[in-house]
PDB file of N, CA and C in Angstrom:
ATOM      1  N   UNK A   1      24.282  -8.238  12.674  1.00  0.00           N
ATOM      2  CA  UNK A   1      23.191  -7.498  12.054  1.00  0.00           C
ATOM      3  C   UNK A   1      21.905  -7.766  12.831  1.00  0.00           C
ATOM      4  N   UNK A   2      21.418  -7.346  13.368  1.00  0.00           N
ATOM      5  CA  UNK A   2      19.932  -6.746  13.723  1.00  0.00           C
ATOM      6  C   UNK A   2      18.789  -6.941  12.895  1.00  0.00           C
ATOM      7  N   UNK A   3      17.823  -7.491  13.426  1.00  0.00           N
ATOM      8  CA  UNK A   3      16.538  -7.717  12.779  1.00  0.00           C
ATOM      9  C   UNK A   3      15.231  -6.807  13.237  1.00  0.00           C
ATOM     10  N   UNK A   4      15.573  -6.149  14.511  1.00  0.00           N
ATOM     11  CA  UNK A   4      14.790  -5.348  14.872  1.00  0.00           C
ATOM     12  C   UNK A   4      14.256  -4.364  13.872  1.00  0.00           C
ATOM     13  N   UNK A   5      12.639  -4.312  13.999  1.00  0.00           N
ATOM     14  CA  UNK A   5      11.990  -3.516  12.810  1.00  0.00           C
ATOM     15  C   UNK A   5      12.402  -2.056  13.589  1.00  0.00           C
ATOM     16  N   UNK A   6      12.029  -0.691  12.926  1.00  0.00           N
ATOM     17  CA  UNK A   6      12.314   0.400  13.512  1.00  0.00           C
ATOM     18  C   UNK A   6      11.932   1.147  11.978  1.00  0.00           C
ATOM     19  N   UNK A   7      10.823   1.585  11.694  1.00  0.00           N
ATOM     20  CA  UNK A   7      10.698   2.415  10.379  1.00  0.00           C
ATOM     21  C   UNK A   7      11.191   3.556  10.358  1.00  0.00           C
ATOM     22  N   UNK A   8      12.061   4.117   9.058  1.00  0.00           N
ATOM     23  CA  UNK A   8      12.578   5.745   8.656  1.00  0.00           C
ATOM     24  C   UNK A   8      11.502   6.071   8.149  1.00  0.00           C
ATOM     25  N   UNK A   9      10.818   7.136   9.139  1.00  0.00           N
ATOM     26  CA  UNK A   9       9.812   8.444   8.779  1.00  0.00           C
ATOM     27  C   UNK A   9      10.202   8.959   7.613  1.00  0.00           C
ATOM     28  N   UNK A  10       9.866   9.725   6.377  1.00  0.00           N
ATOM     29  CA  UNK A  10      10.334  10.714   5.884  1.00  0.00           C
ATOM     30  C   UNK A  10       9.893  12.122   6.518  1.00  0.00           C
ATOM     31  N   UNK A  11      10.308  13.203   5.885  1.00  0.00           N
ATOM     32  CA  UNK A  11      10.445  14.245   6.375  1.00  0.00           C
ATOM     33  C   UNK A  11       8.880  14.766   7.045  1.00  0.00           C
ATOM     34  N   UNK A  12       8.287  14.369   6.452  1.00  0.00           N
ATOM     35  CA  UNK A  12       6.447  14.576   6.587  1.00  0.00           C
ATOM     36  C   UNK A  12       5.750  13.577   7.486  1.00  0.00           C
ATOM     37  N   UNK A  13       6.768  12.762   8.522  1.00  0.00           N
ATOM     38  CA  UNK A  13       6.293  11.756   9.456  1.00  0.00           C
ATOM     39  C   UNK A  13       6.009  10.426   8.780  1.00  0.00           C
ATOM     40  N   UNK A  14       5.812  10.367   7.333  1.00  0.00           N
ATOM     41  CA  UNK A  14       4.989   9.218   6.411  1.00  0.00           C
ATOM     42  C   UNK A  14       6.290   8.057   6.051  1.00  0.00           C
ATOM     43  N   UNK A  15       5.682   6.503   5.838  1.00  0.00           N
ATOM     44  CA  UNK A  15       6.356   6.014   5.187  1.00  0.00           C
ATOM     45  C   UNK A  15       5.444   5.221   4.127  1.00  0.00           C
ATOM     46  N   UNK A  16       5.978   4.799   3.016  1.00  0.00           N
ATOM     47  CA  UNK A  16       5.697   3.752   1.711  1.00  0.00           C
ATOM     48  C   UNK A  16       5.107   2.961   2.347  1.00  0.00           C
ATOM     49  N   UNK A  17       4.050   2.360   1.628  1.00  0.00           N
ATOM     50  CA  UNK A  17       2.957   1.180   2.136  1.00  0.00           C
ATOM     51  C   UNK A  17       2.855   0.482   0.851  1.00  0.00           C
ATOM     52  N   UNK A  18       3.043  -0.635   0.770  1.00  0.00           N
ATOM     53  CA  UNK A  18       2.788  -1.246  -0.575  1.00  0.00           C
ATOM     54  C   UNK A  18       1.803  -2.439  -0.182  1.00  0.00           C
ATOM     55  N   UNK A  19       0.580  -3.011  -0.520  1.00  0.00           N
ATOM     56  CA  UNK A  19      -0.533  -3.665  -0.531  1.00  0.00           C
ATOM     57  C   UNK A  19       0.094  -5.189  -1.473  1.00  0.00           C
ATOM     58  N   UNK A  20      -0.384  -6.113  -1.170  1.00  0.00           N
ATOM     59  CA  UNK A  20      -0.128  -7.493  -2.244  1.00  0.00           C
ATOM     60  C   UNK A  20      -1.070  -7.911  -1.601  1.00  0.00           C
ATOM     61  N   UNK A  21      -1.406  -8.825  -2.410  1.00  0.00           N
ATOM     62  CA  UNK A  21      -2.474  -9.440  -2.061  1.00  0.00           C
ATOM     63  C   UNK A  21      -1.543 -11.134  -1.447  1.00  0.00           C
ATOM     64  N   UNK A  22      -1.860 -11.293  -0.429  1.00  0.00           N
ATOM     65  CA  UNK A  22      -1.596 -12.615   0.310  1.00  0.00           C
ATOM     66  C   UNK A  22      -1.257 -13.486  -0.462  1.00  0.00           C
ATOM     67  N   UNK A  23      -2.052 -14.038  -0.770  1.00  0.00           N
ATOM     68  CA  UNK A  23      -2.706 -15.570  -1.504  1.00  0.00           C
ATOM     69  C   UNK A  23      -1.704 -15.381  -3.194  1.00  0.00           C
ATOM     70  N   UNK A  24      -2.395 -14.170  -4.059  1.00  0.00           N
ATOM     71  CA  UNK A  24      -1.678 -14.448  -4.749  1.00  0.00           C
ATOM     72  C   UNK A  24      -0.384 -13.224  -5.470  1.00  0.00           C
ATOM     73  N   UNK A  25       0.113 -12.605  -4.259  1.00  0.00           N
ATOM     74  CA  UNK A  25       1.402 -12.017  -4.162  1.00  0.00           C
ATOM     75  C   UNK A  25       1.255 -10.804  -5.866  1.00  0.00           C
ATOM     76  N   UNK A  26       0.247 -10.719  -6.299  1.00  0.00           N
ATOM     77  CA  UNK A  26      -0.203  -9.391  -6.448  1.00  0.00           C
ATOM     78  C   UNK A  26      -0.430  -8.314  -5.902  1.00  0.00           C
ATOM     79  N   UNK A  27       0.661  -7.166  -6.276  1.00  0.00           N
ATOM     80  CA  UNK A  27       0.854  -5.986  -5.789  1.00  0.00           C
ATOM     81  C   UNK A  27      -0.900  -4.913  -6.478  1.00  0.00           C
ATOM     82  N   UNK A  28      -1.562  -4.850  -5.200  1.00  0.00           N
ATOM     83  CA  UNK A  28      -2.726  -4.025  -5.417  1.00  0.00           C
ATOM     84  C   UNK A  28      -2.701  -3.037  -5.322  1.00  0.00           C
ATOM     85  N   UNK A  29      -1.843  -2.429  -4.652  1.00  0.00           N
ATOM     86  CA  UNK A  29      -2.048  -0.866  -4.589  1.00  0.00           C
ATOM     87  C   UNK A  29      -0.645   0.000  -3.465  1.00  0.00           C
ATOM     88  N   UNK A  30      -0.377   1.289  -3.698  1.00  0.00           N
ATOM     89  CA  UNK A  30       0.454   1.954  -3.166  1.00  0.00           C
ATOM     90  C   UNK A  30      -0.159   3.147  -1.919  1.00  0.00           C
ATOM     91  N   UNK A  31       0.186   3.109  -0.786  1.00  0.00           N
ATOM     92  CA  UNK A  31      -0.362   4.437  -0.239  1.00  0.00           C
ATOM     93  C   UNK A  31       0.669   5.110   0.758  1.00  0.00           C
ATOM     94  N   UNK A  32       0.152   5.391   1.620  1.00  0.00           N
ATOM     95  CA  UNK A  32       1.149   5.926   3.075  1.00  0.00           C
ATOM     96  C   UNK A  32       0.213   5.569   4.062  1.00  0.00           C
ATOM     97  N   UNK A  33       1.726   5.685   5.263  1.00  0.00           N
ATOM     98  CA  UNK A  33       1.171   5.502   6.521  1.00  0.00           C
ATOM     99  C   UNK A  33       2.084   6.494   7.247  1.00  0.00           C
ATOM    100  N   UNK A  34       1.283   6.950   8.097  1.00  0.00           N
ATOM    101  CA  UNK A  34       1.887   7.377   9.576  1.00  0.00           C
ATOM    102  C   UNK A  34       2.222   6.526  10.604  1.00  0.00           C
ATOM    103  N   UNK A  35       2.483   7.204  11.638  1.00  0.00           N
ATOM    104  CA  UNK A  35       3.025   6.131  12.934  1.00  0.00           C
ATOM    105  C   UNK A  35       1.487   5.686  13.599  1.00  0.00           C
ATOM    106  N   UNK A  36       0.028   6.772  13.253  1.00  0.00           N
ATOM    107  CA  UNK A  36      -0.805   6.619  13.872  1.00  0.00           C
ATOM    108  C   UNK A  36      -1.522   5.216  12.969  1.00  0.00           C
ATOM    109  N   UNK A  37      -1.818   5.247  11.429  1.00  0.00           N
ATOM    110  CA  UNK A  37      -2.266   4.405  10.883  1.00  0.00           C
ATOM    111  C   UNK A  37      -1.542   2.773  11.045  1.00  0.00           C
ATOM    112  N   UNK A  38      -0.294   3.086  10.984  1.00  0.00           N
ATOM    113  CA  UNK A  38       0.576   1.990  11.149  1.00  0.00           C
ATOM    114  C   UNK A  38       0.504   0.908  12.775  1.00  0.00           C
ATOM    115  N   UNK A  39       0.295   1.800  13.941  1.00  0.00           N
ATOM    116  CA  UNK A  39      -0.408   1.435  14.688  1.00  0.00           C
ATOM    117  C   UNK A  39      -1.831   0.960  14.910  1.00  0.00           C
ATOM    118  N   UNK A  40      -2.712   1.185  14.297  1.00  0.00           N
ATOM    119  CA  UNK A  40      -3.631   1.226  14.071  1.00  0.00           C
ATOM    120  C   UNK A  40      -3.782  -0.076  13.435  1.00  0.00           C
ATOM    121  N   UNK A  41      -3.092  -0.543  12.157  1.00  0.00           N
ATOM    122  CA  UNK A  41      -2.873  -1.429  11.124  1.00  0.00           C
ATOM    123  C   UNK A  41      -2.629  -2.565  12.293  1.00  0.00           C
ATOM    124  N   UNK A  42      -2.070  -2.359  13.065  1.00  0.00           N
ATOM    125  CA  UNK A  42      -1.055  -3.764  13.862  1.00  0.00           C
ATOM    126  C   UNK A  42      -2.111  -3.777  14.882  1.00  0.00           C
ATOM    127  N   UNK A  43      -2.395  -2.915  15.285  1.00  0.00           N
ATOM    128  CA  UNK A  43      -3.663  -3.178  16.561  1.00  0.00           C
ATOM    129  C   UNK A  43      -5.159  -3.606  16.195  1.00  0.00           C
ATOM    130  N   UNK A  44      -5.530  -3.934  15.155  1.00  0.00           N
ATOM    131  CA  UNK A  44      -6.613  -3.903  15.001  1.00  0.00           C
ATOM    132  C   UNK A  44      -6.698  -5.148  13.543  1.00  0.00           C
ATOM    133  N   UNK A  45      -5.482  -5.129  12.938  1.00  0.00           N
ATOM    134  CA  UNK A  45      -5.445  -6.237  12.097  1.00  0.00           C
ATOM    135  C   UNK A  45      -6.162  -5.902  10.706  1.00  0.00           C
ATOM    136  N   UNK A  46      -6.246  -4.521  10.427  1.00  0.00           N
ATOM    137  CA  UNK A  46      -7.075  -3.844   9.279  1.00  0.00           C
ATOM    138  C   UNK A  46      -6.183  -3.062   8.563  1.00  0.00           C
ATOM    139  N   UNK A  47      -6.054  -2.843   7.432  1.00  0.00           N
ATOM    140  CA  UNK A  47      -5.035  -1.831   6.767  1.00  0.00           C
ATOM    141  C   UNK A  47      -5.986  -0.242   7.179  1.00  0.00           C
ATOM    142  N   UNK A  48      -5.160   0.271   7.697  1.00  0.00           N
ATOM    143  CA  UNK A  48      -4.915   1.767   8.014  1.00  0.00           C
ATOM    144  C   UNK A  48      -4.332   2.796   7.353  1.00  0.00           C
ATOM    145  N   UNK A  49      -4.590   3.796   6.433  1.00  0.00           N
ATOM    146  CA  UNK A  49      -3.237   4.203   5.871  1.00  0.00           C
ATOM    147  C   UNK A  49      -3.771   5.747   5.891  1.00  0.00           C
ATOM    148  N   UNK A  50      -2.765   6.704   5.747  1.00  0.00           N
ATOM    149  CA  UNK A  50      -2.806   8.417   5.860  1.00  0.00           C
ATOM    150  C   UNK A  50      -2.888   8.913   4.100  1.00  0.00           C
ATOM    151  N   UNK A  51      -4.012   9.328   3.972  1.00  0.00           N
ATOM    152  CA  UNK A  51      -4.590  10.014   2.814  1.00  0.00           C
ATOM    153  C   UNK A  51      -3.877  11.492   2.706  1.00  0.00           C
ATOM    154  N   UNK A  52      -2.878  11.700   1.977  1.00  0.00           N
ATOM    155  CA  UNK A  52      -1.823  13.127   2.053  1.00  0.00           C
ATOM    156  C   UNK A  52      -2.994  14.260   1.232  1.00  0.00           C
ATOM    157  N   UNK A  53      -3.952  13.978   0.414  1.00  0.00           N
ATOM    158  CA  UNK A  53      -4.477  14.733  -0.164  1.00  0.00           C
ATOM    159  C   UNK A  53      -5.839  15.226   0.685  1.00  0.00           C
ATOM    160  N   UNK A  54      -6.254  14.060   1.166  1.00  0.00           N
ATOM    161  CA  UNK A  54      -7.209  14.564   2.455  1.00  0.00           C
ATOM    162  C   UNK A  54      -6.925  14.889   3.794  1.00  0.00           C
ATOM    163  N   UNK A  55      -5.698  14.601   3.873  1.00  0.00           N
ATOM    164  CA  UNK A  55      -5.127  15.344   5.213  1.00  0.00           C
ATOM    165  C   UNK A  55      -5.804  14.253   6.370  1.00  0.00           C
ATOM    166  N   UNK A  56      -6.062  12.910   6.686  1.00  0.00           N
ATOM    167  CA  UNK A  56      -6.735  12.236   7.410  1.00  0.00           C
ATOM    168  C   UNK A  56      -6.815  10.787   7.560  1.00  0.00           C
ATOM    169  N   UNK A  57      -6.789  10.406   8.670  1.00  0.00           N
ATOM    170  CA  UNK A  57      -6.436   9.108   8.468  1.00  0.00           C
ATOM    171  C   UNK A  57      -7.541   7.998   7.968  1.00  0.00           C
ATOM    172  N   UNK A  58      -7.279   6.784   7.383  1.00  0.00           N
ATOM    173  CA  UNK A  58      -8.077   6.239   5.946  1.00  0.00           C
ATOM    174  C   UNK A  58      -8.009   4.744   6.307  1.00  0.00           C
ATOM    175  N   UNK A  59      -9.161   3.908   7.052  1.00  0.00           N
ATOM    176  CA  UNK A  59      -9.220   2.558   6.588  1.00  0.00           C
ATOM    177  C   UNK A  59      -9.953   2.205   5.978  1.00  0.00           C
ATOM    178  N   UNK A  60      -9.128   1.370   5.055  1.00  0.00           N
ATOM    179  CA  UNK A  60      -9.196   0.891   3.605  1.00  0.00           C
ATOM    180  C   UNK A  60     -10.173   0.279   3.557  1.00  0.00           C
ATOM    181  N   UNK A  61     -11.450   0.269   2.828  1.00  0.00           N
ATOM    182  CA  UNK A  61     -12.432  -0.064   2.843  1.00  0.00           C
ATOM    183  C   UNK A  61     -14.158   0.272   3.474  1.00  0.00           C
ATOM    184  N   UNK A  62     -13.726   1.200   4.088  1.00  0.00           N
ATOM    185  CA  UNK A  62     -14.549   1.820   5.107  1.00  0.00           C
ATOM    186  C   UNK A  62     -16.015   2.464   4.239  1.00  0.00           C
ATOM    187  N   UNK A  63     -15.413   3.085   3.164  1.00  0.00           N
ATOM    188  CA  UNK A  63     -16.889   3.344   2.496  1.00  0.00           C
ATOM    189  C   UNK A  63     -17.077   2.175   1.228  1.00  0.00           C
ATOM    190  N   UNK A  64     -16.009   1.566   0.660  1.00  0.00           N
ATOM    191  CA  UNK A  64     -16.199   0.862  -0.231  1.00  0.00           C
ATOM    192  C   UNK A  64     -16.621  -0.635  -0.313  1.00  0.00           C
ATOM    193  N   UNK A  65     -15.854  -1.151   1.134  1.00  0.00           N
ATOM    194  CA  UNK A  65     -16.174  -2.495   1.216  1.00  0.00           C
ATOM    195  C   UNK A  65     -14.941  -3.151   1.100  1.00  0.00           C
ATOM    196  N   UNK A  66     -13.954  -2.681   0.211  1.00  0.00           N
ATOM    197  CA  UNK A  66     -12.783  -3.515   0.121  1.00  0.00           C
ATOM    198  C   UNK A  66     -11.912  -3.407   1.035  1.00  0.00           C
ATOM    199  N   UNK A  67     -12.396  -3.959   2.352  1.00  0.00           N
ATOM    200  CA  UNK A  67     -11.568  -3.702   3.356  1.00  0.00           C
ATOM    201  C   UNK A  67     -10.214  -4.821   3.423  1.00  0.00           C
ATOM    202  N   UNK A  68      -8.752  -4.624   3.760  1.00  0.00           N
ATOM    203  CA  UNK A  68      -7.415  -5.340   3.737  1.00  0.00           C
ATOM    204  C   UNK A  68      -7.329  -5.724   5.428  1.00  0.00           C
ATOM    205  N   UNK A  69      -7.715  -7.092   5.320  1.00  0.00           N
ATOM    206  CA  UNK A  69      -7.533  -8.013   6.450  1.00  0.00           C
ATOM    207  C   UNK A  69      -5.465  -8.306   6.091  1.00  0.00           C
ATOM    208  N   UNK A  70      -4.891  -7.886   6.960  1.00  0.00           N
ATOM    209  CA  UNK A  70      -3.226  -7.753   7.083  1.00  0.00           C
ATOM    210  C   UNK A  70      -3.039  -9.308   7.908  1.00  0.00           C
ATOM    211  N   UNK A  71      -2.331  -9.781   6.730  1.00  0.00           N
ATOM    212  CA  UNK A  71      -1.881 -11.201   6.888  1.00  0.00           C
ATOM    213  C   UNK A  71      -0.194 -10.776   7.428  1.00  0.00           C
ATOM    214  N   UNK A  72       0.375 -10.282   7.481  1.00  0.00           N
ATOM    215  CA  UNK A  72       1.709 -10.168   7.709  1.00  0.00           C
ATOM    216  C   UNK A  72       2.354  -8.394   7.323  1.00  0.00           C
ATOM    217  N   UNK A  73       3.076  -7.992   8.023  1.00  0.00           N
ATOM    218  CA  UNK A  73       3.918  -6.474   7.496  1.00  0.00           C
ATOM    219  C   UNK A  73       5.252  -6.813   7.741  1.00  0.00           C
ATOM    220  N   UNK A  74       5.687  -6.401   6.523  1.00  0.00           N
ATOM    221  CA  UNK A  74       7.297  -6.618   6.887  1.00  0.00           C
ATOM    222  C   UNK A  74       8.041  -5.160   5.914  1.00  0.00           C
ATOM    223  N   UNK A  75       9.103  -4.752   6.662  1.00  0.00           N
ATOM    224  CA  UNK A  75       9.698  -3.466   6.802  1.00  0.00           C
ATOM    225  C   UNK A  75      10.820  -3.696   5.590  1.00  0.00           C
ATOM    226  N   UNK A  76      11.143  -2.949   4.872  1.00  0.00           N
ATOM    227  CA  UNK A  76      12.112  -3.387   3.917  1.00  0.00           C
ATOM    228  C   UNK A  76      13.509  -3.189   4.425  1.00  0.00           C
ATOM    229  N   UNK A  77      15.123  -3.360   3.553  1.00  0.00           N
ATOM    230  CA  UNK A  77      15.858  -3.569   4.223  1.00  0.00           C
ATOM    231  C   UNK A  77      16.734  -1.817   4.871  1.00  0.00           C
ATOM    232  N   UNK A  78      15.978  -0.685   3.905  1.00  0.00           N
ATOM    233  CA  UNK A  78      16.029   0.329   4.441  1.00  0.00           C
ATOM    234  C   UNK A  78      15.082   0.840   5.360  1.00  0.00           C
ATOM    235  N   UNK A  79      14.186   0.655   6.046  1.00  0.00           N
ATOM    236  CA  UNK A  79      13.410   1.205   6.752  1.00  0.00           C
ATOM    237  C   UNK A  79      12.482   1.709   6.092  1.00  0.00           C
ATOM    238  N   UNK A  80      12.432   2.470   4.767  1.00  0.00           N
ATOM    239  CA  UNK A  80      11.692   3.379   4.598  1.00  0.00           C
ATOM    240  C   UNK A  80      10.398   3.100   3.634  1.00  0.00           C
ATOM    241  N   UNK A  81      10.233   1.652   3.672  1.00  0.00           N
ATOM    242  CA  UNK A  81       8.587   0.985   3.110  1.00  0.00           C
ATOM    243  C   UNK A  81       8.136  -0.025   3.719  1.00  0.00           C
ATOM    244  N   UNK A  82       7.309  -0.502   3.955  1.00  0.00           N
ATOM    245  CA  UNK A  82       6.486  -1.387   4.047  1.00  0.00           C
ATOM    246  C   UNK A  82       5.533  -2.567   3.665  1.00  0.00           C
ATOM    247  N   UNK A  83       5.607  -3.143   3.394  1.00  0.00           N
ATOM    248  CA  UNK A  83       4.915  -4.302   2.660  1.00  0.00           C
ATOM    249  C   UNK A  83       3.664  -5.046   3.297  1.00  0.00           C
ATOM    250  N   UNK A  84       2.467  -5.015   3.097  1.00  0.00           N
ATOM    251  CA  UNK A  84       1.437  -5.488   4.063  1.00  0.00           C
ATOM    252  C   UNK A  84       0.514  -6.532   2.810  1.00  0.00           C
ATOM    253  N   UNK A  85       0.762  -7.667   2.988  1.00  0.00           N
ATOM    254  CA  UNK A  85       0.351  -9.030   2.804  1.00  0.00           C
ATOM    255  C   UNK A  85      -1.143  -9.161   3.238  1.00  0.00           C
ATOM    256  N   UNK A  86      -2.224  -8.866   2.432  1.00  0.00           N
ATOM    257  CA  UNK A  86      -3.458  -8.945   3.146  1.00  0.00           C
ATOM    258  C   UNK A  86      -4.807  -9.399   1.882  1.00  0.00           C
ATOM    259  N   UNK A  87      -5.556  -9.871   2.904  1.00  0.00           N
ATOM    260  CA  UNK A  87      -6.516 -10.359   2.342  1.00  0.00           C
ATOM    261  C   UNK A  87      -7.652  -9.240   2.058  1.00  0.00           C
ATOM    262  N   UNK A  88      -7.789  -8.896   0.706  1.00  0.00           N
ATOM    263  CA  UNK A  88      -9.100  -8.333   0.500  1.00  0.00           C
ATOM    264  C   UNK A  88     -10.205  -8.884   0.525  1.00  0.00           C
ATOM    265  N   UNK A  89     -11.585  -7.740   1.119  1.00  0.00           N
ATOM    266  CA  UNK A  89     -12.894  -8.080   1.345  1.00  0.00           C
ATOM    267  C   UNK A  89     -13.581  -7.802  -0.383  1.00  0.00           C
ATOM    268  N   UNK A  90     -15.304  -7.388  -0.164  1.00  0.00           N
ATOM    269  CA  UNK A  90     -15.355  -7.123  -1.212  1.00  0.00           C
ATOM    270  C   UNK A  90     -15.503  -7.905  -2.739  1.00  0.00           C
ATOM    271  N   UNK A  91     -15.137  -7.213  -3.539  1.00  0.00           N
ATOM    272  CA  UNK A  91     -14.494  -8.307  -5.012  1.00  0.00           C
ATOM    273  C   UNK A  91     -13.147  -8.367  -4.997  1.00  0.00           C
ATOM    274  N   UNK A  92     -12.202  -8.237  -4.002  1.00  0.00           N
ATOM    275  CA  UNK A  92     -10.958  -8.390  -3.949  1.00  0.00           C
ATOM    276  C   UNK A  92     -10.641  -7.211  -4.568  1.00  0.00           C
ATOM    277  N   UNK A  93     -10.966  -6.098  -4.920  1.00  0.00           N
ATOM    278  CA  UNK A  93     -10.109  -4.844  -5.514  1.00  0.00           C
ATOM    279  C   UNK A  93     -10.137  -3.702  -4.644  1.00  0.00           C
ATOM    280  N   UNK A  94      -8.677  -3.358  -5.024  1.00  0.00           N
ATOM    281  CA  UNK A  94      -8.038  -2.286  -4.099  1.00  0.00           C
ATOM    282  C   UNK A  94      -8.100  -0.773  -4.674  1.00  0.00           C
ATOM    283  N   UNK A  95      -8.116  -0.874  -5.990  1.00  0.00           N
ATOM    284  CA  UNK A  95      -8.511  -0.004  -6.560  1.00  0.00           C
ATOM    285  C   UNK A  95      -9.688   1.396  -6.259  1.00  0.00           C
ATOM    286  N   UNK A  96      -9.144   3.005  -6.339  1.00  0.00           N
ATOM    287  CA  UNK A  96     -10.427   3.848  -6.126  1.00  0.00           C
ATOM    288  C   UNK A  96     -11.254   3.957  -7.696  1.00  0.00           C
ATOM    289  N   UNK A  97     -10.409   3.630  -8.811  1.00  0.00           N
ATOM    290  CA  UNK A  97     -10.907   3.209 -10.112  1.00  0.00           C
ATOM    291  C   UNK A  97     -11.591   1.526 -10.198  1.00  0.00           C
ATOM    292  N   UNK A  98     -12.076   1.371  -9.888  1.00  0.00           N
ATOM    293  CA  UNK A  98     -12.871  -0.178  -9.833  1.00  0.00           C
ATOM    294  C   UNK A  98     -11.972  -1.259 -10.260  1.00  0.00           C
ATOM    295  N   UNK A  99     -10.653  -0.973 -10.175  1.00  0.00           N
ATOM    296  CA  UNK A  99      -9.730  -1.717 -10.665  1.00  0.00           C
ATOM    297  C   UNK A  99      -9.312  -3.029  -9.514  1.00  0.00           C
ATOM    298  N   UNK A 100      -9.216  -3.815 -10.124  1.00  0.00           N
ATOM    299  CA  UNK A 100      -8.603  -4.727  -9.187  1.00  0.00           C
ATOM    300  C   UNK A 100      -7.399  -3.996  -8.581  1.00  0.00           C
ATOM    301  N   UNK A 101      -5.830  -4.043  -9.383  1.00  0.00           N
ATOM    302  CA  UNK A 101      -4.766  -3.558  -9.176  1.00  0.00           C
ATOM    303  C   UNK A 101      -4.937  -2.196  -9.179  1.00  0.00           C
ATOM    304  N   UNK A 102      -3.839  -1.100  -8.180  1.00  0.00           N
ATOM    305  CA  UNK A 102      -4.017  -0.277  -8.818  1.00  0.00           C
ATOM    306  C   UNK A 102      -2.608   0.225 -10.137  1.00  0.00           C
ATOM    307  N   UNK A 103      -2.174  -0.597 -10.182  1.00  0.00           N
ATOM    308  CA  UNK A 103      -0.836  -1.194 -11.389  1.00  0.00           C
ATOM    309  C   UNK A 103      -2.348  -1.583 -12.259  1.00  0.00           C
ATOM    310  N   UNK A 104      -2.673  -0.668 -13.028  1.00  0.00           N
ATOM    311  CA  UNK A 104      -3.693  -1.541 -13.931  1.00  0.00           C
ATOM    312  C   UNK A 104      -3.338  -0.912 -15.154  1.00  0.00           C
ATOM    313  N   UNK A 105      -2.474  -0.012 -15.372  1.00  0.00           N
ATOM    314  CA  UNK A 105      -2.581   1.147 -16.525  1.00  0.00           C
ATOM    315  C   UNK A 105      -0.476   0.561 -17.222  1.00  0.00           C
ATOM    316  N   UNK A 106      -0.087   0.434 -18.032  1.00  0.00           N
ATOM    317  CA  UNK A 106       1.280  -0.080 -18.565  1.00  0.00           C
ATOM    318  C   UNK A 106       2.164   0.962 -19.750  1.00  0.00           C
ATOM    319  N   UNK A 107       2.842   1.448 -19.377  1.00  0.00           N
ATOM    320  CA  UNK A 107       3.531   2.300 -20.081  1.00  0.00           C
ATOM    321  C   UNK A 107       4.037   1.181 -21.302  1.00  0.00           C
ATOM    322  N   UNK A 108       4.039   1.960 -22.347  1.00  0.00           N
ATOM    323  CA  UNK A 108       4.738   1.350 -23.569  1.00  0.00           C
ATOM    324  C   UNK A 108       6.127   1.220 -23.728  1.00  0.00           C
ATOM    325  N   UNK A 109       6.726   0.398 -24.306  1.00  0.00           N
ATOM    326  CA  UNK A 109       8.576   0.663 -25.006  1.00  0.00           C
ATOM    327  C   UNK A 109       7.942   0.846 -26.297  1.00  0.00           C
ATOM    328  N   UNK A 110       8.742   1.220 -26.639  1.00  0.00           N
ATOM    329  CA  UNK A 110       9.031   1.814 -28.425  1.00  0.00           C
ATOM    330  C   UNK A 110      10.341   1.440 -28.679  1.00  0.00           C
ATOM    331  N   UNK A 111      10.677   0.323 -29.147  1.00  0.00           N
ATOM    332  CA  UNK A 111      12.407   0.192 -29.505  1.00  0.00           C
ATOM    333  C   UNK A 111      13.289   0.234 -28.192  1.00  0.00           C
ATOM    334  N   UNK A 112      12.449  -0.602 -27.172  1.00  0.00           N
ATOM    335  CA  UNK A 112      13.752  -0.964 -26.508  1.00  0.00           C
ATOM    336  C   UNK A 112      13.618   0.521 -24.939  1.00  0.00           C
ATOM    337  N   UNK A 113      12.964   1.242 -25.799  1.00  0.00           N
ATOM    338  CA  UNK A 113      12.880   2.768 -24.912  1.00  0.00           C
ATOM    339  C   UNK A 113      11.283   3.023 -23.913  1.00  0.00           C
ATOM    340  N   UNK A 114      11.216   3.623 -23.220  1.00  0.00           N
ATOM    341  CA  UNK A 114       9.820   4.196 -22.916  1.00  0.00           C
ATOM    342  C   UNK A 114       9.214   5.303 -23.996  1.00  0.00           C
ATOM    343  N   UNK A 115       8.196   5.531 -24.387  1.00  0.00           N
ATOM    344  CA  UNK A 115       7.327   5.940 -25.257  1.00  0.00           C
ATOM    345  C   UNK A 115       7.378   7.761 -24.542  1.00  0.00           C
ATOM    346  N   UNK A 116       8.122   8.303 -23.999  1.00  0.00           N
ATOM    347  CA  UNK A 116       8.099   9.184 -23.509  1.00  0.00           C
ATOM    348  C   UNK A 116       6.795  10.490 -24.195  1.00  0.00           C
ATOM    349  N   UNK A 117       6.351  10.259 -25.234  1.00  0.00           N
ATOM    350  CA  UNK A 117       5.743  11.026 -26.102  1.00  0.00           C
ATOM    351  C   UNK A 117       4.156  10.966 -25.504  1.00  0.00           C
ATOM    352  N   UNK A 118       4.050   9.842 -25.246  1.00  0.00           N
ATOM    353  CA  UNK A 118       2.991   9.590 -24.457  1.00  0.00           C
ATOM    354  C   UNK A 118       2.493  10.036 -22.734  1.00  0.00           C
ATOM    355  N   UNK A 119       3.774  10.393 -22.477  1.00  0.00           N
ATOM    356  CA  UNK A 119       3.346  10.834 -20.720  1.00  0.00           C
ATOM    357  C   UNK A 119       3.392  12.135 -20.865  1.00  0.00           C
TER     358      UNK A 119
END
């Protein structure tokens, strides 16, 4: 078996980016990357990521301050996400809602079930 990284594009060039925070392995936030941001990310040591709704590429922090100093990326065991271990600037939030996380919002159970009534 092979350890060589090699990311699966999806169909739109993009793959899964998932944010944690380093230190304390809190998942902050979800985005995408391209091959250009993802490069970008590794060359420069800054989280980089492709904004699908703005059509453009996006480092993290650039107008806000909460910029992601990338402590480590590691590729999952399908290719097709990413995991980037990084230190936030800022107040530590990754959030475009002033949220620390962007996992800040918790769906309910009702008996064991999801609250489906609610989404």
């Amino acid at each position: 078996m092979s350890d060589a990284a090699q990311p699966r594009w999806n169909s739109d060039g993009l793959i899964t980016a998932v944010a944690q925070h380093a230190d304390t392995r809190e998942v902050l936030m979800l985005a995408w990357m391209n091959a250009q941001s993802l490069r970008l990310t590794l060359e420069t040591g800054e989280a980089h990521y492709w904004s699908r709704s703005r059509n453009e590429l996006w480092r993290k922090g650039a107008t806000s301050g909460q910029l992601q100093a990338v402590e480590e990326i590691r590729l999952d065991c399908d290719g097709d996400a990413v995991l980037l271990r990084v230190r936030p600037a800022g107040d530590g939030g990754a959030c475009h809602l002033g949220q620390r996380s962007c996992f800040h919002r918790r769906l309910e159970l009702r008996g064991g079930e999801f609250d489906a009534s609610r989404i």
